[in-house]
Protein backbone atom coordinates (compact mmCIF):
# COMPACT_ATOMS: atom_id res chain seq x y z
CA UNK A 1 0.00 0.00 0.00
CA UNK A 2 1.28 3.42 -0.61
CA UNK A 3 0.86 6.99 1.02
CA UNK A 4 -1.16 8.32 -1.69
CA UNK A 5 -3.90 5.19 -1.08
CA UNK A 6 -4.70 6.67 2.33
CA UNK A 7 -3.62 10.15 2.76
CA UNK A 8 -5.94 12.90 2.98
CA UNK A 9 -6.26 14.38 -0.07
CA UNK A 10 -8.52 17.57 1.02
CA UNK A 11 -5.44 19.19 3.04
CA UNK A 12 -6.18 22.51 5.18
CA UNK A 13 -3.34 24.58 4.09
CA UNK A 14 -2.45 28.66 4.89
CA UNK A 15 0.08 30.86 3.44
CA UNK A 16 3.14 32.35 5.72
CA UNK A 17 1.65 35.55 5.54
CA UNK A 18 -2.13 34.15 7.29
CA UNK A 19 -2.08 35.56 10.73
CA UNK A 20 -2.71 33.59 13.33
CA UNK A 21 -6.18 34.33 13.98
CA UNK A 22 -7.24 33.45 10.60
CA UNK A 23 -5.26 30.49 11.15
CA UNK A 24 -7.07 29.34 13.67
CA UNK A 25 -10.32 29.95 12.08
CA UNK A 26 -9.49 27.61 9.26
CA UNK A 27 -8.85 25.42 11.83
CA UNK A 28 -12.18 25.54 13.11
CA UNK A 29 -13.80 25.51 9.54
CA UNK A 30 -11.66 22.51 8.90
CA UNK A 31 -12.25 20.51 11.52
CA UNK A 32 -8.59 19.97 12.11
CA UNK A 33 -5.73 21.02 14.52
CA UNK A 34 -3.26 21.18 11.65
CA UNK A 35 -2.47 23.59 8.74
CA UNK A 36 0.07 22.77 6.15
CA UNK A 37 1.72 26.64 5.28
CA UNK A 38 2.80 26.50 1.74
CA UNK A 39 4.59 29.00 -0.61
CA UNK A 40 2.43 29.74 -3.74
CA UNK A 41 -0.93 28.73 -1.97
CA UNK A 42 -2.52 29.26 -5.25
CA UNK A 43 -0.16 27.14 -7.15
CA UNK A 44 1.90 24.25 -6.28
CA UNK A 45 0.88 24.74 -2.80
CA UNK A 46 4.70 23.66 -1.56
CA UNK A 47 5.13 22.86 1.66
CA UNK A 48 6.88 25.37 3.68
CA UNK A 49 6.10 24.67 7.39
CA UNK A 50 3.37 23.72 9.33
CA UNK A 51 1.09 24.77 12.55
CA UNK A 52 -0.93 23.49 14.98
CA UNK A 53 -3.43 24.37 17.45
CA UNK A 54 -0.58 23.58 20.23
CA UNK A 55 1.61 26.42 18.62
CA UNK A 56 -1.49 28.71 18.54
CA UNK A 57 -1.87 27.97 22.96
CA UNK A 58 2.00 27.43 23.47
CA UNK A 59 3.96 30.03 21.52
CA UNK A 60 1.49 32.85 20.27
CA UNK A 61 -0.79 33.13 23.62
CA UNK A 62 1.73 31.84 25.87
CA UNK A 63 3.97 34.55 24.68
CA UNK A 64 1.05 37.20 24.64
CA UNK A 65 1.29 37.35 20.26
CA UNK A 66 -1.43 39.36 18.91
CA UNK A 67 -3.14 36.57 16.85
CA UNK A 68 -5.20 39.36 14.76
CA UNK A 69 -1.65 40.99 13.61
CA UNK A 70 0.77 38.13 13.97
CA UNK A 71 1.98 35.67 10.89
CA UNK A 72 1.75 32.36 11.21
CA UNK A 73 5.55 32.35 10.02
CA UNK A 74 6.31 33.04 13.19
CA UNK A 75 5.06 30.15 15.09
CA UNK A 76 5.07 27.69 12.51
CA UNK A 77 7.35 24.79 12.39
CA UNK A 78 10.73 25.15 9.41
CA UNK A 79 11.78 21.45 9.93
CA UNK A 80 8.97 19.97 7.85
CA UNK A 81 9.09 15.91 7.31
CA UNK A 82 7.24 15.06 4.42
CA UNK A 83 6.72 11.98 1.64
CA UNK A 84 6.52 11.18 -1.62
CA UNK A 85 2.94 9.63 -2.99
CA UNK A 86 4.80 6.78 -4.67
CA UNK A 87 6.21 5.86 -1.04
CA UNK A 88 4.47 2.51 0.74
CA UNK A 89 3.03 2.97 3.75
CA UNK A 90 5.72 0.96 5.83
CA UNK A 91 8.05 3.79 4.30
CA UNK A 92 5.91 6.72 5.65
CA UNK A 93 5.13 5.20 9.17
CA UNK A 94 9.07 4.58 9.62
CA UNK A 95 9.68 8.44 8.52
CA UNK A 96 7.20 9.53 11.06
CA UNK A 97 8.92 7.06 13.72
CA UNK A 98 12.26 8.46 13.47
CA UNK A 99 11.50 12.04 13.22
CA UNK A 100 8.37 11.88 16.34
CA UNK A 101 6.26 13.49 13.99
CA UNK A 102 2.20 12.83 14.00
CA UNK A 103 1.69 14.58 10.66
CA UNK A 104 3.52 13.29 7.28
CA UNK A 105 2.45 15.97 4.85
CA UNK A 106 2.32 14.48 1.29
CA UNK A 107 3.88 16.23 -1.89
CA UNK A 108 3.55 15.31 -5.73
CA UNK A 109 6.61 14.78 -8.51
CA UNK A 110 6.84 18.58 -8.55
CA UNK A 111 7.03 18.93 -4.53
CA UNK A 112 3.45 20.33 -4.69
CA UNK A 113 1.27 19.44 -1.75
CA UNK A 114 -0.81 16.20 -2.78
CA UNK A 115 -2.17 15.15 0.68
CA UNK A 116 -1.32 14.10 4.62
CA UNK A 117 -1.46 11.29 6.60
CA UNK A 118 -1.66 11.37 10.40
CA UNK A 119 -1.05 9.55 13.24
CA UNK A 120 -5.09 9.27 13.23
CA UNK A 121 -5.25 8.10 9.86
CA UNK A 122 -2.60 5.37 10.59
CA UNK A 123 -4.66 4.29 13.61
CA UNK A 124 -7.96 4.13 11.91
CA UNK A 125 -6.68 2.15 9.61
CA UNK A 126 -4.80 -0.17 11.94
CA UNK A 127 -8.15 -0.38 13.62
CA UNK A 128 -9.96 -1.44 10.41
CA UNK A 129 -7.40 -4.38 9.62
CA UNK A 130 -7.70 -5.36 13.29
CA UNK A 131 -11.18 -5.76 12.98
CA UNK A 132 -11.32 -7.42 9.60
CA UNK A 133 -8.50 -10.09 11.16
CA UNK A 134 -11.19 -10.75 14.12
CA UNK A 135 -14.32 -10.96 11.60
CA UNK A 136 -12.13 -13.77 9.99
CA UNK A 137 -11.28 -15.50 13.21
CA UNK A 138 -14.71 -15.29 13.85
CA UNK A 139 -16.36 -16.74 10.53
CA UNK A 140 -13.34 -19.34 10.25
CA UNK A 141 -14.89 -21.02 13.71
CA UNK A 142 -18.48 -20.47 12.69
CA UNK A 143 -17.56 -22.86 9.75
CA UNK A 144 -15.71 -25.18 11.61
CA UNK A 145 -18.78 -25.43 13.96
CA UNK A 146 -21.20 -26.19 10.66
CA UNK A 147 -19.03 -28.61 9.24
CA UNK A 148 -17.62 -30.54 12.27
CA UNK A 149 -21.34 -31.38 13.19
């Protein structure tokens, strides 16, 4: 399985230049803790950085930012780990692993962004293959009952 076969395709992304306030508004229109800032938003959409709703509390209130005047370029985080949408899935969860990073953002060929995967994603779907295993446990010994009879 590869990146691009889970990832989240419909990625909440902000420009450098979005201040923090709006940031956190797209949050909330989202539904997600997590913007991807890219350079070009209206193009490649490269990633450039990205913040959370834990920079929002710990850096910009903590350290009494005005969110209504303040960039999200200066909260956001430079050291971005991302992956390639022709990478497997092993590949992307052993990225994420050695860097301690929950998000994996997701670019194209060109280094455009393409998607994300998250540490919720990875679960979800670890929960869906767990539960598929048990559903074939379970039907495996309801036809051993029928046919042992």
């Amino acid at each position: 399985m590869q990146l691009k076969d889970i990832c989240t395709l419909d990625v909440a992304s902000c420009s450098r230049q979005t201040t923090i306030a709006e940031a956190a508004r797209l949050m909330r229109h989202h539904h997600t803790g997590t913007l991807v800032v890219v350079d070009d938003p209206q193009g490649e959409r490269t990633p450039a950085g990205v913040v959370t709703d834990r920079d929002i509390v710990v850096q910009a209130l903590a350290e009494d930012l005005d969110p209504a005047r303040t960039e999200v370029s200066r909260i956001m985080g430079t050291k971005v780990v991302m992956a390639s949408v022709q990478e497997s899935l092993a590949d992307g969860i052993e990225r994420m692993r050695l860097h301690g990073v929950r998000r994996l953002p997701i670019v194209d060929q060109e280094g455009g962004l393409a998607g994300i995967v998250t540490l919720d994603d990875l679960l979800a779907l670890h929960a869906q293959q767990a539960a598929t295993i048990a559903e074939i446990v379970s039907k495996e010994q309801v036809h051993e009952r029928r046919t042992r009879r």
